[in-house]
N, C-alpha and C. Protein backbone atom coordinates (compact mmCIF):
# COMPACT_ATOMS: atom_id res chain seq x y z
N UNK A 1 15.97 -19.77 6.69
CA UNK A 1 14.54 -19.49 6.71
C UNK A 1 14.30 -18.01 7.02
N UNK A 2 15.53 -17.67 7.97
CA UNK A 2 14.80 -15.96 7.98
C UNK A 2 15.39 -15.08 7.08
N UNK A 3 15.73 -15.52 6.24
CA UNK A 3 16.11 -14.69 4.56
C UNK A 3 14.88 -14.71 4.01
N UNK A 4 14.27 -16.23 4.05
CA UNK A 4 13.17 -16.00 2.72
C UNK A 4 12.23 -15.70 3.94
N UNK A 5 11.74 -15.13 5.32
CA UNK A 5 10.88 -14.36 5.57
C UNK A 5 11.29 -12.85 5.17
N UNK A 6 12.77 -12.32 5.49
CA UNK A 6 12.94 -11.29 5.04
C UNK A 6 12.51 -10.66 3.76
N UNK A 7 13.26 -11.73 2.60
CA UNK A 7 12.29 -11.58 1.78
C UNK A 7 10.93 -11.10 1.32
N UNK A 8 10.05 -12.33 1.89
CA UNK A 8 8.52 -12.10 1.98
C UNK A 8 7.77 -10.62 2.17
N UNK A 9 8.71 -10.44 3.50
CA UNK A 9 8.48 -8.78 3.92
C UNK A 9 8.91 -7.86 3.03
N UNK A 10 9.68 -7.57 2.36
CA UNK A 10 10.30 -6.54 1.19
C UNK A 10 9.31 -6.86 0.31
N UNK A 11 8.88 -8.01 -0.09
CA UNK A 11 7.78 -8.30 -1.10
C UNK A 11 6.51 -7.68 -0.72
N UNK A 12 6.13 -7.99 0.46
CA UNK A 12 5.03 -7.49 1.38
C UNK A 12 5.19 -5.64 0.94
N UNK A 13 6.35 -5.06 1.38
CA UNK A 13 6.49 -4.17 1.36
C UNK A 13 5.92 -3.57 3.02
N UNK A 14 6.94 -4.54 4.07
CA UNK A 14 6.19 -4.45 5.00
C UNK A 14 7.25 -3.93 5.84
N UNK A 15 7.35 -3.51 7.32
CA UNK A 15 8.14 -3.14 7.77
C UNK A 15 9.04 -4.14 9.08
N UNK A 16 9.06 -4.39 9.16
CA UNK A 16 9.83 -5.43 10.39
C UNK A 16 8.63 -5.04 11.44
N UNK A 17 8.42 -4.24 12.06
CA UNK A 17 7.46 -3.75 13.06
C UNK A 17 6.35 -3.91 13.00
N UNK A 18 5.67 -3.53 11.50
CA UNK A 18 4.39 -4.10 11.41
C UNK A 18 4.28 -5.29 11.22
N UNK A 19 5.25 -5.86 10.48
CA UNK A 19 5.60 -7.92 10.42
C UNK A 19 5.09 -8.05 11.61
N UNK A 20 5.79 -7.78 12.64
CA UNK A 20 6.02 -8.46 14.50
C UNK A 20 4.61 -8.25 15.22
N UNK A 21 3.97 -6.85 14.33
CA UNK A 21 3.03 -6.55 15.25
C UNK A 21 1.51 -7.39 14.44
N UNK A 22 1.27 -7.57 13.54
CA UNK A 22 0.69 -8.57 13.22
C UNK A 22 0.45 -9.75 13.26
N UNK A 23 1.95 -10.34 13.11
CA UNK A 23 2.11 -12.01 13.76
C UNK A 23 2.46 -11.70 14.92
N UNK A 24 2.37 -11.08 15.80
CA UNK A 24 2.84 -11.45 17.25
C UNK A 24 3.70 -11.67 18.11
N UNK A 25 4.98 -11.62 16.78
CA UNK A 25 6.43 -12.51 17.06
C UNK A 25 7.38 -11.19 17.99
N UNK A 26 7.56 -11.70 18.35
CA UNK A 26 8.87 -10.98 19.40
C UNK A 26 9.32 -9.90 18.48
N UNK A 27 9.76 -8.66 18.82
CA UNK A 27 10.67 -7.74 18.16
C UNK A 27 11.93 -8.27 18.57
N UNK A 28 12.23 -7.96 16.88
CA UNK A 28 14.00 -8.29 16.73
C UNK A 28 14.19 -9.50 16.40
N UNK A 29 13.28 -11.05 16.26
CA UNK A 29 13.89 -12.57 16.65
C UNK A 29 13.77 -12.58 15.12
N UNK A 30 14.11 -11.18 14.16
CA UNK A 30 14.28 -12.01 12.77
C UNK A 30 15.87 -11.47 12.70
N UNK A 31 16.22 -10.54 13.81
CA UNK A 31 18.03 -10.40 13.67
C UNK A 31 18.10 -10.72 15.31
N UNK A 32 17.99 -12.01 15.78
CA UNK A 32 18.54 -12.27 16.67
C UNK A 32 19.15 -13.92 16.26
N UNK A 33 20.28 -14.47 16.76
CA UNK A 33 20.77 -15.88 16.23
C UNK A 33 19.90 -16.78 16.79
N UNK A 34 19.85 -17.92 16.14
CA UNK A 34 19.14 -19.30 15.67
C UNK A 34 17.67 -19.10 14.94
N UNK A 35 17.19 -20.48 15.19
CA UNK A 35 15.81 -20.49 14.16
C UNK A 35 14.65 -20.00 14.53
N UNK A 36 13.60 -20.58 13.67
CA UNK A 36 12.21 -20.38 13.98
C UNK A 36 11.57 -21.33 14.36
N UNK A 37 10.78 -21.15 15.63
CA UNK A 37 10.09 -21.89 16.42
C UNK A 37 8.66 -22.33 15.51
N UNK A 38 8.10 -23.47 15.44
CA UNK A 38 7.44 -24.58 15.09
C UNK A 38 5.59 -23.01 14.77
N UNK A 39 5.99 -22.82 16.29
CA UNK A 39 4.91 -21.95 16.85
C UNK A 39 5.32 -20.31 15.95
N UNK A 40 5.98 -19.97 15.88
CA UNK A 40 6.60 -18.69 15.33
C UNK A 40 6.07 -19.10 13.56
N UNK A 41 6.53 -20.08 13.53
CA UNK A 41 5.35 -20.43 11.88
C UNK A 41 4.58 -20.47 11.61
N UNK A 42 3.37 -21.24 12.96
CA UNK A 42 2.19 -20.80 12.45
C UNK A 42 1.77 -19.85 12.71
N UNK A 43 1.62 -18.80 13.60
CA UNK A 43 1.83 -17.50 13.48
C UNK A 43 1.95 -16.98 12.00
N UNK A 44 2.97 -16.78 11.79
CA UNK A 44 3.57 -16.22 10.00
C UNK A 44 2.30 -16.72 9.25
N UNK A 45 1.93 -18.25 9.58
CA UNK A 45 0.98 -19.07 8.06
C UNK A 45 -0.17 -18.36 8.07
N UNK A 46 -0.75 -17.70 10.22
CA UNK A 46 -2.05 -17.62 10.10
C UNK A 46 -2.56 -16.30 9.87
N UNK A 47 -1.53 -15.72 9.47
CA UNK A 47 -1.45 -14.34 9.64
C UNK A 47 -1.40 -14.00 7.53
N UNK A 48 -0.34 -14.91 7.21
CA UNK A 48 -0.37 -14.43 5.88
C UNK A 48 -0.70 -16.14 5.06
N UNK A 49 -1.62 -16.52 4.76
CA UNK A 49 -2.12 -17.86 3.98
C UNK A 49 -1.66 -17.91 2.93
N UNK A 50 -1.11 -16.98 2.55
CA UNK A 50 -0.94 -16.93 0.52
C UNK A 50 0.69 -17.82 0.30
N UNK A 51 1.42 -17.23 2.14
CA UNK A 51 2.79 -17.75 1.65
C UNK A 51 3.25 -19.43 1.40
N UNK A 52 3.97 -20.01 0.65
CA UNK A 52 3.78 -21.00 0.53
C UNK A 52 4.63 -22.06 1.56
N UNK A 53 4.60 -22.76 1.61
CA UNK A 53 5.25 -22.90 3.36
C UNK A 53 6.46 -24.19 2.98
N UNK A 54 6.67 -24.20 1.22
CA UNK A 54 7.22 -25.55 1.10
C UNK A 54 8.72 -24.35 0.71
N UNK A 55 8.39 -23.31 -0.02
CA UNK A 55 9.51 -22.25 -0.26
C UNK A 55 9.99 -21.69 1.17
N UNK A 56 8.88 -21.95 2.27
CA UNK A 56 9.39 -21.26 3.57
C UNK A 56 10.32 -22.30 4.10
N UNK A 57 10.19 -23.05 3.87
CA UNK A 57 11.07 -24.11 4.71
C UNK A 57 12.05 -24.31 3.91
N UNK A 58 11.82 -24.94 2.99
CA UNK A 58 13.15 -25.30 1.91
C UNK A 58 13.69 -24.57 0.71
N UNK A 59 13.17 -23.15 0.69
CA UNK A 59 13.29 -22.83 -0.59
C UNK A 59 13.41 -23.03 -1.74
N UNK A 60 12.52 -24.11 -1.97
CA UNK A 60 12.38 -24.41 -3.40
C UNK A 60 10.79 -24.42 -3.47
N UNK A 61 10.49 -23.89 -4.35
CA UNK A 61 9.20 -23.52 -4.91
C UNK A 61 9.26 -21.76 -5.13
N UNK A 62 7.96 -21.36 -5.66
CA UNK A 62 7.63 -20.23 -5.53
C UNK A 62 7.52 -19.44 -4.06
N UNK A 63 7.28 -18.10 -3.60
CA UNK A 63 7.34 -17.53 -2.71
C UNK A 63 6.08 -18.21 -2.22
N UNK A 64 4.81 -17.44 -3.03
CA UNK A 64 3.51 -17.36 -3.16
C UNK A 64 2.60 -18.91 -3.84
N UNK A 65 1.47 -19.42 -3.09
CA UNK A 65 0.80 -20.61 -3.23
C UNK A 65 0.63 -19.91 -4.91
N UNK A 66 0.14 -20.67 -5.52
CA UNK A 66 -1.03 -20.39 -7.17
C UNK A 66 -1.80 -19.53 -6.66
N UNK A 67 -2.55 -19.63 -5.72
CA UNK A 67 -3.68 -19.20 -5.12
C UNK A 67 -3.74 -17.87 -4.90
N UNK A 68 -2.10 -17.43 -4.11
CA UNK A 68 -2.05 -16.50 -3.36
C UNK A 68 -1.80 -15.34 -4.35
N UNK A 69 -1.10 -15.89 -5.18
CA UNK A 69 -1.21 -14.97 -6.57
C UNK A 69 -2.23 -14.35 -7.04
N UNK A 70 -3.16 -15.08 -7.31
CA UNK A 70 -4.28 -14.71 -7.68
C UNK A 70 -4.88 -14.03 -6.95
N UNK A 71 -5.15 -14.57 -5.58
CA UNK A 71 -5.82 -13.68 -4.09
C UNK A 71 -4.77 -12.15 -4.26
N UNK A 72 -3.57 -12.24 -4.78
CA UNK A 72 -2.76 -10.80 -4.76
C UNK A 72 -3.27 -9.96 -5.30
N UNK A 73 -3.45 -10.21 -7.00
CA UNK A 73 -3.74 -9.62 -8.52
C UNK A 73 -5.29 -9.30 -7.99
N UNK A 74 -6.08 -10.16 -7.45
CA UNK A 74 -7.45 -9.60 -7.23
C UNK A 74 -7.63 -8.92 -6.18
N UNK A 75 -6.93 -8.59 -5.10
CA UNK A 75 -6.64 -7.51 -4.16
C UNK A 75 -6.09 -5.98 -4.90
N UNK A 76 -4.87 -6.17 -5.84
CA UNK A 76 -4.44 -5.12 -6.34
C UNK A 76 -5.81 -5.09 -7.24
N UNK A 77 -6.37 -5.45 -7.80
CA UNK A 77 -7.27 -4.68 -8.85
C UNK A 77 -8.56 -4.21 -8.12
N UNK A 78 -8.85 -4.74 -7.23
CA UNK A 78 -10.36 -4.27 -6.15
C UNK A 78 -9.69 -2.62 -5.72
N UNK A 79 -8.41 -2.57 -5.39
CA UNK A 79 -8.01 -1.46 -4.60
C UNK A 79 -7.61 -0.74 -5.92
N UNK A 80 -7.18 -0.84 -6.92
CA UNK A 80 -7.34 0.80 -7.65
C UNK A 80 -8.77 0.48 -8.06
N UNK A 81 -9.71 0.01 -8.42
CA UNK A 81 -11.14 0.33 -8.63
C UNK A 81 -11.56 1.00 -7.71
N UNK A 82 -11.37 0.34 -6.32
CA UNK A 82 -11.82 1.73 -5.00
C UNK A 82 -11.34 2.92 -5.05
N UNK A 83 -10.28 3.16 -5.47
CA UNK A 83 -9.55 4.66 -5.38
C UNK A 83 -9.52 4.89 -6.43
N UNK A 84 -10.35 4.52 -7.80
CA UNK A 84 -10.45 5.49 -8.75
C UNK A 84 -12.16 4.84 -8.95
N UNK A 85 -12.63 6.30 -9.38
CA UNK A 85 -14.06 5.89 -10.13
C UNK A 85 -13.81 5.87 -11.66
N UNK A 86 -14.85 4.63 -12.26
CA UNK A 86 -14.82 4.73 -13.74
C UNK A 86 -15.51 5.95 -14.51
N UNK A 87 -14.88 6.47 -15.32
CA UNK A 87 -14.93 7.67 -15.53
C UNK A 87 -15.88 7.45 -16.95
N UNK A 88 -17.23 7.77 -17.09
CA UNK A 88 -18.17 7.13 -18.19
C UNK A 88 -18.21 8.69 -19.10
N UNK A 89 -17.68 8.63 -20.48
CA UNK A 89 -17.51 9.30 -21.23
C UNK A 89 -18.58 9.19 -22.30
N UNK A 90 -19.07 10.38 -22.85
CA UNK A 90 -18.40 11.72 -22.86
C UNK A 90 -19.14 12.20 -21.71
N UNK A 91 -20.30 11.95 -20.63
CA UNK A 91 -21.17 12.42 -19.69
C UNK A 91 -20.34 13.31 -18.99
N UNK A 92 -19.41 11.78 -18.66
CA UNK A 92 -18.69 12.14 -16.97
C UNK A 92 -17.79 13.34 -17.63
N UNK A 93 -16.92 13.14 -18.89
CA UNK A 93 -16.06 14.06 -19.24
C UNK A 93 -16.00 15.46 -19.59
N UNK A 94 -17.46 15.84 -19.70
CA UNK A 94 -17.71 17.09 -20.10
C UNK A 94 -18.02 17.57 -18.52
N UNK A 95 -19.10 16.87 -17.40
CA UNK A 95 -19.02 17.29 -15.73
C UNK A 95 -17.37 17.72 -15.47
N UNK A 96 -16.74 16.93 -15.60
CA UNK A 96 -15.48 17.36 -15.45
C UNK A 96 -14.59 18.32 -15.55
N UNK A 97 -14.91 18.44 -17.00
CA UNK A 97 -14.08 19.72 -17.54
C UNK A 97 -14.75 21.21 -17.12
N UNK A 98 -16.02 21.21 -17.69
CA UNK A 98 -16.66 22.21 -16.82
C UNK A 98 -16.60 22.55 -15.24
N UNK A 99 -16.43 21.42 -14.82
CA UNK A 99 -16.20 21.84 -13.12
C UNK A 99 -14.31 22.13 -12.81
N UNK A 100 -13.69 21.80 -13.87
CA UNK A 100 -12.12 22.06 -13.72
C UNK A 100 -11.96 23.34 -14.52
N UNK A 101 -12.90 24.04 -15.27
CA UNK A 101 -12.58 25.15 -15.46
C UNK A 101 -13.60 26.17 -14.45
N UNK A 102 -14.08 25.97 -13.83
CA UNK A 102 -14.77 26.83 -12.57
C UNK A 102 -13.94 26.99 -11.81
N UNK A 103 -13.05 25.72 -11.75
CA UNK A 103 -11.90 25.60 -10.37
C UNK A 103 -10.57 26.61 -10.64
N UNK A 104 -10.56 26.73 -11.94
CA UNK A 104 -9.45 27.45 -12.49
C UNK A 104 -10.08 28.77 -12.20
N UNK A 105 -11.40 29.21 -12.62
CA UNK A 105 -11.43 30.60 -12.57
C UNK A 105 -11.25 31.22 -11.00
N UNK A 106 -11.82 30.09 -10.39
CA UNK A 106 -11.99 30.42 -8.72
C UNK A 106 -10.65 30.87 -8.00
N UNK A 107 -9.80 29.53 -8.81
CA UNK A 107 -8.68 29.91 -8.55
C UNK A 107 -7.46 30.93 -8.66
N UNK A 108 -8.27 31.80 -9.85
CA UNK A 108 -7.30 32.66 -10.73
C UNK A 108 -7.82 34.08 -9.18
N UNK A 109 -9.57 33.66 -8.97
CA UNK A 109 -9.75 34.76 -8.68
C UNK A 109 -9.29 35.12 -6.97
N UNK A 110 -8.89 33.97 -6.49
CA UNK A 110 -8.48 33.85 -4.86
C UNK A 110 -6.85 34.46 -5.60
N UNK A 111 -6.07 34.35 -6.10
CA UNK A 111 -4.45 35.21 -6.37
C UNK A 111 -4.76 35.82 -6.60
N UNK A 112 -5.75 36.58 -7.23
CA UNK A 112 -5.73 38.27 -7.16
C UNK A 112 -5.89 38.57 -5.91
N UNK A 113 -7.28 37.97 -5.35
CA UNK A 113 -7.60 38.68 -4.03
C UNK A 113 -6.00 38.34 -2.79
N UNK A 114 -4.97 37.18 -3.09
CA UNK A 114 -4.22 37.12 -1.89
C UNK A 114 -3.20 38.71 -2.14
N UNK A 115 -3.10 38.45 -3.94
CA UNK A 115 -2.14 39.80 -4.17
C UNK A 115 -2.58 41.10 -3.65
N UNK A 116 -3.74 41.21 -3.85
CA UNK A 116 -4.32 42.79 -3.70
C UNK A 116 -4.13 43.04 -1.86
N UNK A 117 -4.48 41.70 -0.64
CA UNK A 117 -4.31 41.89 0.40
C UNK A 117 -3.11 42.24 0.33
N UNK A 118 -2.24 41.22 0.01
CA UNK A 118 -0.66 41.87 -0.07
C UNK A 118 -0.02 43.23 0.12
N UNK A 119 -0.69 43.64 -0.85
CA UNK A 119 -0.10 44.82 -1.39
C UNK A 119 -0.58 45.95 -0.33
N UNK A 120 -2.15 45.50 0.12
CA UNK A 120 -2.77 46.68 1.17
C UNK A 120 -1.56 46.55 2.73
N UNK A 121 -1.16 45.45 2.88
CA UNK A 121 -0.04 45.22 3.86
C UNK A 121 0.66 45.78 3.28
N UNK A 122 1.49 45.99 2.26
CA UNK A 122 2.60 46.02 2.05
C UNK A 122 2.67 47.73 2.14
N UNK A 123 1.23 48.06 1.83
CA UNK A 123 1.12 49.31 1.93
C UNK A 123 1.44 50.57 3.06
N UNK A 124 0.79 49.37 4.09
CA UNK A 124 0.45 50.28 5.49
C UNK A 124 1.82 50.33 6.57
């Protein structure tokens, strides 16, 4: 059983520490010898619902409920919609470009000005 939590966690993409510090569980009792306590499970269940608890015990089934899949795929797609805006063309695309070539000139014009300080150092 503490393979397919190990598991879970690599899937999670989680760290042993933040595992423990979320569920609550002791540091270390996933590399310390014997099992998992009754109580140490529900912990794990109440903490993560998606996992399926018939693969946790016996490993047979999927990792993840049907459910939790879905609860995954609609988590991953809410979170790149938050961290990207839809970009409405040609409006948004022309704001864009025009403001990325301002940024370029601004930018061209801050390396002259770092060179020219430069050089007045380099001078004196």
């Amino acid at each position: 059983m503490k393979e397919r939590i190990l598991q879970f966690i690599e899937y999670k993409r989680l760290s042993k520490n933040k595992f423990y510090k979320e569920t609550g569980l002791s540091n270390g009792i996933l590399d310390k010898q014997g099992g998992i306590s009754s109580d140490s499970l529900e912990k794990i269940y109440c903490v993560y619902p998606e996992i399926n608890l018939d693969w946790l015990l016996t490993g047979k089934g999927e990792m993840l409920k049907k459910e939790g899949l879905v609860q995954q795929a609609h988590n991953n797609i809410s979170s790149t919609i938050t961290q990207h805006q839809t970009i409405h063309a040609p409006e948004d695309y022309e704001t864009l470009k025009k403001e990325n070539q301002r940024l370029t000139q601004e930018n061209s014009g801050l390396k002259d000005k770092i060179i020219q300080l430069m050089e007045e150092k380099m001078s004196k």
